[in-house]
C-alpha atoms as a PDB file:
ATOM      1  CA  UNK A   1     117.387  52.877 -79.077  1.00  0.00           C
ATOM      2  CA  UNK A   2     118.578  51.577 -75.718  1.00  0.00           C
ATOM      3  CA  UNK A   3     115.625  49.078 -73.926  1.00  0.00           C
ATOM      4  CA  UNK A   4     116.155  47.461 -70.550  1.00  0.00           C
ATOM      5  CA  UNK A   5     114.021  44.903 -69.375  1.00  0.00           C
ATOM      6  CA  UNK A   6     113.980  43.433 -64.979  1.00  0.00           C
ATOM      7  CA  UNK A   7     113.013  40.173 -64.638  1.00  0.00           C
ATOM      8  CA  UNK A   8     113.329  37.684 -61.540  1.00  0.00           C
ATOM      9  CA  UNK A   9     110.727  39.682 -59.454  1.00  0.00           C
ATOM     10  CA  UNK A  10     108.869  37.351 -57.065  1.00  0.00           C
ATOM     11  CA  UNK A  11     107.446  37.239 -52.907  1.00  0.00           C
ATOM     12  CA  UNK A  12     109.830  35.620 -50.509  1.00  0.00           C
ATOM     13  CA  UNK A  13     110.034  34.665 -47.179  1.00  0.00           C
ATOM     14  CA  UNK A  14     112.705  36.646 -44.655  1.00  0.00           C
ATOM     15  CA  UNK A  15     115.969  34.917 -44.937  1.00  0.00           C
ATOM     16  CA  UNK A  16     115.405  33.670 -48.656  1.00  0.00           C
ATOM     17  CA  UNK A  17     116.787  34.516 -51.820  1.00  0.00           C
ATOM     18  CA  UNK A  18     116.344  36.163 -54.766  1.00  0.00           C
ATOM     19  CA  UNK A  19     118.180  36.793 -58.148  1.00  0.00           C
ATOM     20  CA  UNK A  20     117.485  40.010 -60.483  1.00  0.00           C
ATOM     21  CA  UNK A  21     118.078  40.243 -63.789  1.00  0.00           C
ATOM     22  CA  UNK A  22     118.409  43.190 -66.820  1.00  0.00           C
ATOM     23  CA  UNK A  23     118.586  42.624 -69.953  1.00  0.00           C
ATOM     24  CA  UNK A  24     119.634  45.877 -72.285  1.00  0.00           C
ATOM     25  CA  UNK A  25     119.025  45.865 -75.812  1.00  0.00           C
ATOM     26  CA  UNK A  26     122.746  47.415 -76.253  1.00  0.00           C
ATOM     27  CA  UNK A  27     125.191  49.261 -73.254  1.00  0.00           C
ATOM     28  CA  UNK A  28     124.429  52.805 -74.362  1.00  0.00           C
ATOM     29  CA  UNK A  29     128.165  53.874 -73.520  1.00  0.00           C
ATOM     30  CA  UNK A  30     131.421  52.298 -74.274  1.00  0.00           C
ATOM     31  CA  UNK A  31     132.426  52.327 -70.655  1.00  0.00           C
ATOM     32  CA  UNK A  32     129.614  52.084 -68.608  1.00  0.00           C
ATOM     33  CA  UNK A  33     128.014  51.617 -65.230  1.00  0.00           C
ATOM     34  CA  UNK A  34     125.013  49.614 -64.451  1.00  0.00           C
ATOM     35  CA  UNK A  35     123.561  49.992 -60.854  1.00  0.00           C
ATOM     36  CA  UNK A  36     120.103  48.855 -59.246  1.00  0.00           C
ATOM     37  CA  UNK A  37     117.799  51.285 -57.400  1.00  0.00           C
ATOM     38  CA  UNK A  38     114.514  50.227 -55.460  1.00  0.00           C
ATOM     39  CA  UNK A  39     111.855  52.658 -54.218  1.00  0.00           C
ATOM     40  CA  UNK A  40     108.797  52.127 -51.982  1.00  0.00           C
ATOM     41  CA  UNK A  41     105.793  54.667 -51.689  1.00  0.00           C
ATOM     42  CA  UNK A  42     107.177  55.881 -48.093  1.00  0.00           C
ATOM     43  CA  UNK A  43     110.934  56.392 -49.254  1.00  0.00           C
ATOM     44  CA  UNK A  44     113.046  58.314 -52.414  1.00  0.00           C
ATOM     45  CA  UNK A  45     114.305  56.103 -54.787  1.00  0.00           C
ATOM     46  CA  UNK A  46     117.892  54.598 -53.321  1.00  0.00           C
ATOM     47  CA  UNK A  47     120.773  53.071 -54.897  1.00  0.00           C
ATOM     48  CA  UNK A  48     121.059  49.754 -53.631  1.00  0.00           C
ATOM     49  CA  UNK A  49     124.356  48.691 -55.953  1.00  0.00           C
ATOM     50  CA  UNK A  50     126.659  49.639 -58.958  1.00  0.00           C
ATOM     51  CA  UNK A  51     129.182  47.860 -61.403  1.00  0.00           C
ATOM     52  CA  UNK A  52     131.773  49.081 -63.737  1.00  0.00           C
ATOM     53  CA  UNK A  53     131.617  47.689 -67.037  1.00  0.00           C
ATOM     54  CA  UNK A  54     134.554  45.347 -66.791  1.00  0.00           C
ATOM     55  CA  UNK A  55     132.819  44.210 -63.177  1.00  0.00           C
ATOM     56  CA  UNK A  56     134.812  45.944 -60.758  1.00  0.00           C
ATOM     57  CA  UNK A  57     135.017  48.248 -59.189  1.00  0.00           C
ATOM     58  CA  UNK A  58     131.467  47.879 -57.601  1.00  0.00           C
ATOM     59  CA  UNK A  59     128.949  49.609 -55.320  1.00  0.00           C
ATOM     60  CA  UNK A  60     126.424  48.402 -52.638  1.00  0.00           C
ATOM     61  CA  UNK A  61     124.240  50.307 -49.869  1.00  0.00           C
ATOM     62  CA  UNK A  62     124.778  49.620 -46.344  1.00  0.00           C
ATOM     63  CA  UNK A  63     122.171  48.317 -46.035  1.00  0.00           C
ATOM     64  CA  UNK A  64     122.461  45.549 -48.512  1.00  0.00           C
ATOM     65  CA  UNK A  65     125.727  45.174 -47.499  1.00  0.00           C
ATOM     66  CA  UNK A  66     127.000  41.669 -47.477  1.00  0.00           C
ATOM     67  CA  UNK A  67     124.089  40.268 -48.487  1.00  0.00           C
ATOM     68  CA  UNK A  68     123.620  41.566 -52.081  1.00  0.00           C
ATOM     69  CA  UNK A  69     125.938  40.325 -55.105  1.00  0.00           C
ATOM     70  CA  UNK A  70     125.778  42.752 -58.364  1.00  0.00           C
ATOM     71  CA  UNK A  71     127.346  41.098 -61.257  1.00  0.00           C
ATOM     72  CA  UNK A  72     126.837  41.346 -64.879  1.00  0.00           C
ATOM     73  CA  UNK A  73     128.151  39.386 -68.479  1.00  0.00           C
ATOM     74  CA  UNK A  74     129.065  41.561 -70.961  1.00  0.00           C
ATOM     75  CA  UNK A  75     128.657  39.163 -73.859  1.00  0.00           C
ATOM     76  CA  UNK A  76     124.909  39.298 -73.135  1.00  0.00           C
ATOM     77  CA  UNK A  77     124.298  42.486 -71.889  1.00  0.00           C
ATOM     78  CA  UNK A  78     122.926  41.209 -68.911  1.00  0.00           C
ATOM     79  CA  UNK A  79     123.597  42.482 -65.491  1.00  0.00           C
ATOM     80  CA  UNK A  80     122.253  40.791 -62.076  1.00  0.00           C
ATOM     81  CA  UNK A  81     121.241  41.408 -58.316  1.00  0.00           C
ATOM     82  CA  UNK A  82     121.625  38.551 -56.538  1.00  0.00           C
ATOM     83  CA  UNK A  83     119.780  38.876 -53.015  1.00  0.00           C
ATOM     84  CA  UNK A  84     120.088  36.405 -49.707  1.00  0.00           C
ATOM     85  CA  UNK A  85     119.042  36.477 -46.620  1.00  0.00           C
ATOM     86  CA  UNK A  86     116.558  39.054 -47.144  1.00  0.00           C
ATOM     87  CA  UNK A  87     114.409  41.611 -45.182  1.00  0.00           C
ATOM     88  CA  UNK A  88     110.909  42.567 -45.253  1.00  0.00           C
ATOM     89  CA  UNK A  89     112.767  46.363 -45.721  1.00  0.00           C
ATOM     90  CA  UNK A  90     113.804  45.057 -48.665  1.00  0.00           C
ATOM     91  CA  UNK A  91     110.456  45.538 -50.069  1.00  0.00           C
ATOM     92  CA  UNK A  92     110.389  47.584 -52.875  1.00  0.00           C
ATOM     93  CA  UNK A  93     110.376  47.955 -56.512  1.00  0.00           C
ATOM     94  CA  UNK A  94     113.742  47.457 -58.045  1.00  0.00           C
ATOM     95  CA  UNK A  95     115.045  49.163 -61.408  1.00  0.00           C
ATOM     96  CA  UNK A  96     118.072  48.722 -63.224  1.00  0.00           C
ATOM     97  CA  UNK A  97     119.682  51.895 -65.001  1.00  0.00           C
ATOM     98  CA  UNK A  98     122.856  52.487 -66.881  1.00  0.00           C
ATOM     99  CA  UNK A  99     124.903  55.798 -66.917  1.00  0.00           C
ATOM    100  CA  UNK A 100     128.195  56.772 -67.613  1.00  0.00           C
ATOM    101  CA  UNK A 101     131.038  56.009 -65.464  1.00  0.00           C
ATOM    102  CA  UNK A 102     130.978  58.939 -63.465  1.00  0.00           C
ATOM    103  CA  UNK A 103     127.631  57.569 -62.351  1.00  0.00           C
ATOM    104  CA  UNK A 104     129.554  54.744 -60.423  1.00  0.00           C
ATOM    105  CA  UNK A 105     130.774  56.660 -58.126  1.00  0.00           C
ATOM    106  CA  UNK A 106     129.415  57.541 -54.682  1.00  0.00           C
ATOM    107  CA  UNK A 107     126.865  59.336 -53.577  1.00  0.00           C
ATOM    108  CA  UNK A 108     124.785  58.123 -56.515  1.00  0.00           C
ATOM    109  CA  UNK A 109     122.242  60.722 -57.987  1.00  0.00           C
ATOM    110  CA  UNK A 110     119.272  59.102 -59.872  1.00  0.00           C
ATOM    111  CA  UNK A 111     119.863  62.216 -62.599  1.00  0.00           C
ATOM    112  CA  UNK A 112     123.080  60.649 -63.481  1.00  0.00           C
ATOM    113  CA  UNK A 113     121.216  57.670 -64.993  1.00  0.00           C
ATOM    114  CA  UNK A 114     119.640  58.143 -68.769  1.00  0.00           C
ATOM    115  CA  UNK A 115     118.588  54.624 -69.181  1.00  0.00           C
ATOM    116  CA  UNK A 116     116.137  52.369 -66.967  1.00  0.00           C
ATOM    117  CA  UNK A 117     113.980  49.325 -66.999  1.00  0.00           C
ATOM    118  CA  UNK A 118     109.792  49.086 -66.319  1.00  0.00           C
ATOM    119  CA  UNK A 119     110.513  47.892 -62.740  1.00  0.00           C
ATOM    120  CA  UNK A 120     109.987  44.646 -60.805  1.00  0.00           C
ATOM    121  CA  UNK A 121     108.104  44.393 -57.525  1.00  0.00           C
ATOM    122  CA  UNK A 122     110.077  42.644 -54.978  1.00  0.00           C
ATOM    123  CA  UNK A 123     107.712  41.512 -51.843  1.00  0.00           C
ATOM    124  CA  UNK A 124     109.482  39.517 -48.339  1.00  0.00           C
ATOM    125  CA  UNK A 125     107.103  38.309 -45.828  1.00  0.00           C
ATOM    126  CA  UNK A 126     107.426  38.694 -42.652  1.00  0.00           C
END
């Protein structure tokens, strides 16, 4: 069975940075797509970015834009959201999922995703 695990989860201070990872026990698909989504108790869960699984093409919010890197290694089954310069909004707890390819493709839908992690609170300071 297909686990996924976040880890990297910490409080920052606006303008630091951050890197996410997932860990799956196995990709569930032999092309797949691996995306983050964060949700906080006053907003619907949002896709913040996707990757293909040969690492492009890839996926990222507006408003993460430019300041988010999603990159995984395939040997390891590991897959990573690497966050500078960061925003109180950014706030939230993150999840990783993993979905077939059609999932990659915009606008994401949360139902296109069969597989996700526990969660990891992400907290920036003001």
């Amino acid at each position: 069975e297909v686990q996924m695990a976040e880890s990297g989860g910490d409080s920052v201070h606006t303008g630091g940075s951050l890197r996410l990872s997932c860990v799956a026990s196995e990709y569930p698909y032999r092309r797949n797509c691996m995306a983050w989504f964060r949700q906080t108790p006053a907003k619907e869960r949002e896709g913040v970015a996707t990757i293909y699984h040969r690492g492009s093409p890839v996926y990222y919010a507006d408003s993460v834009k430019g300041r988010f890197i999603i990159s995984k290694d395939n040997d390891n089954n590991v897959v990573y959201l690497e966050m500078s310069n960061v925003k109180p909004d950014d706030t939230a707890i993150y999840y990783c999922a993993a979905g077939p390819p059609k999932s990659c493709y915009a606008p994401l839908n949360i139902r296109e995703f069969p597989y996700w992690g526990q969660g990891i609170q992400v907290t920036v300071s003001s």
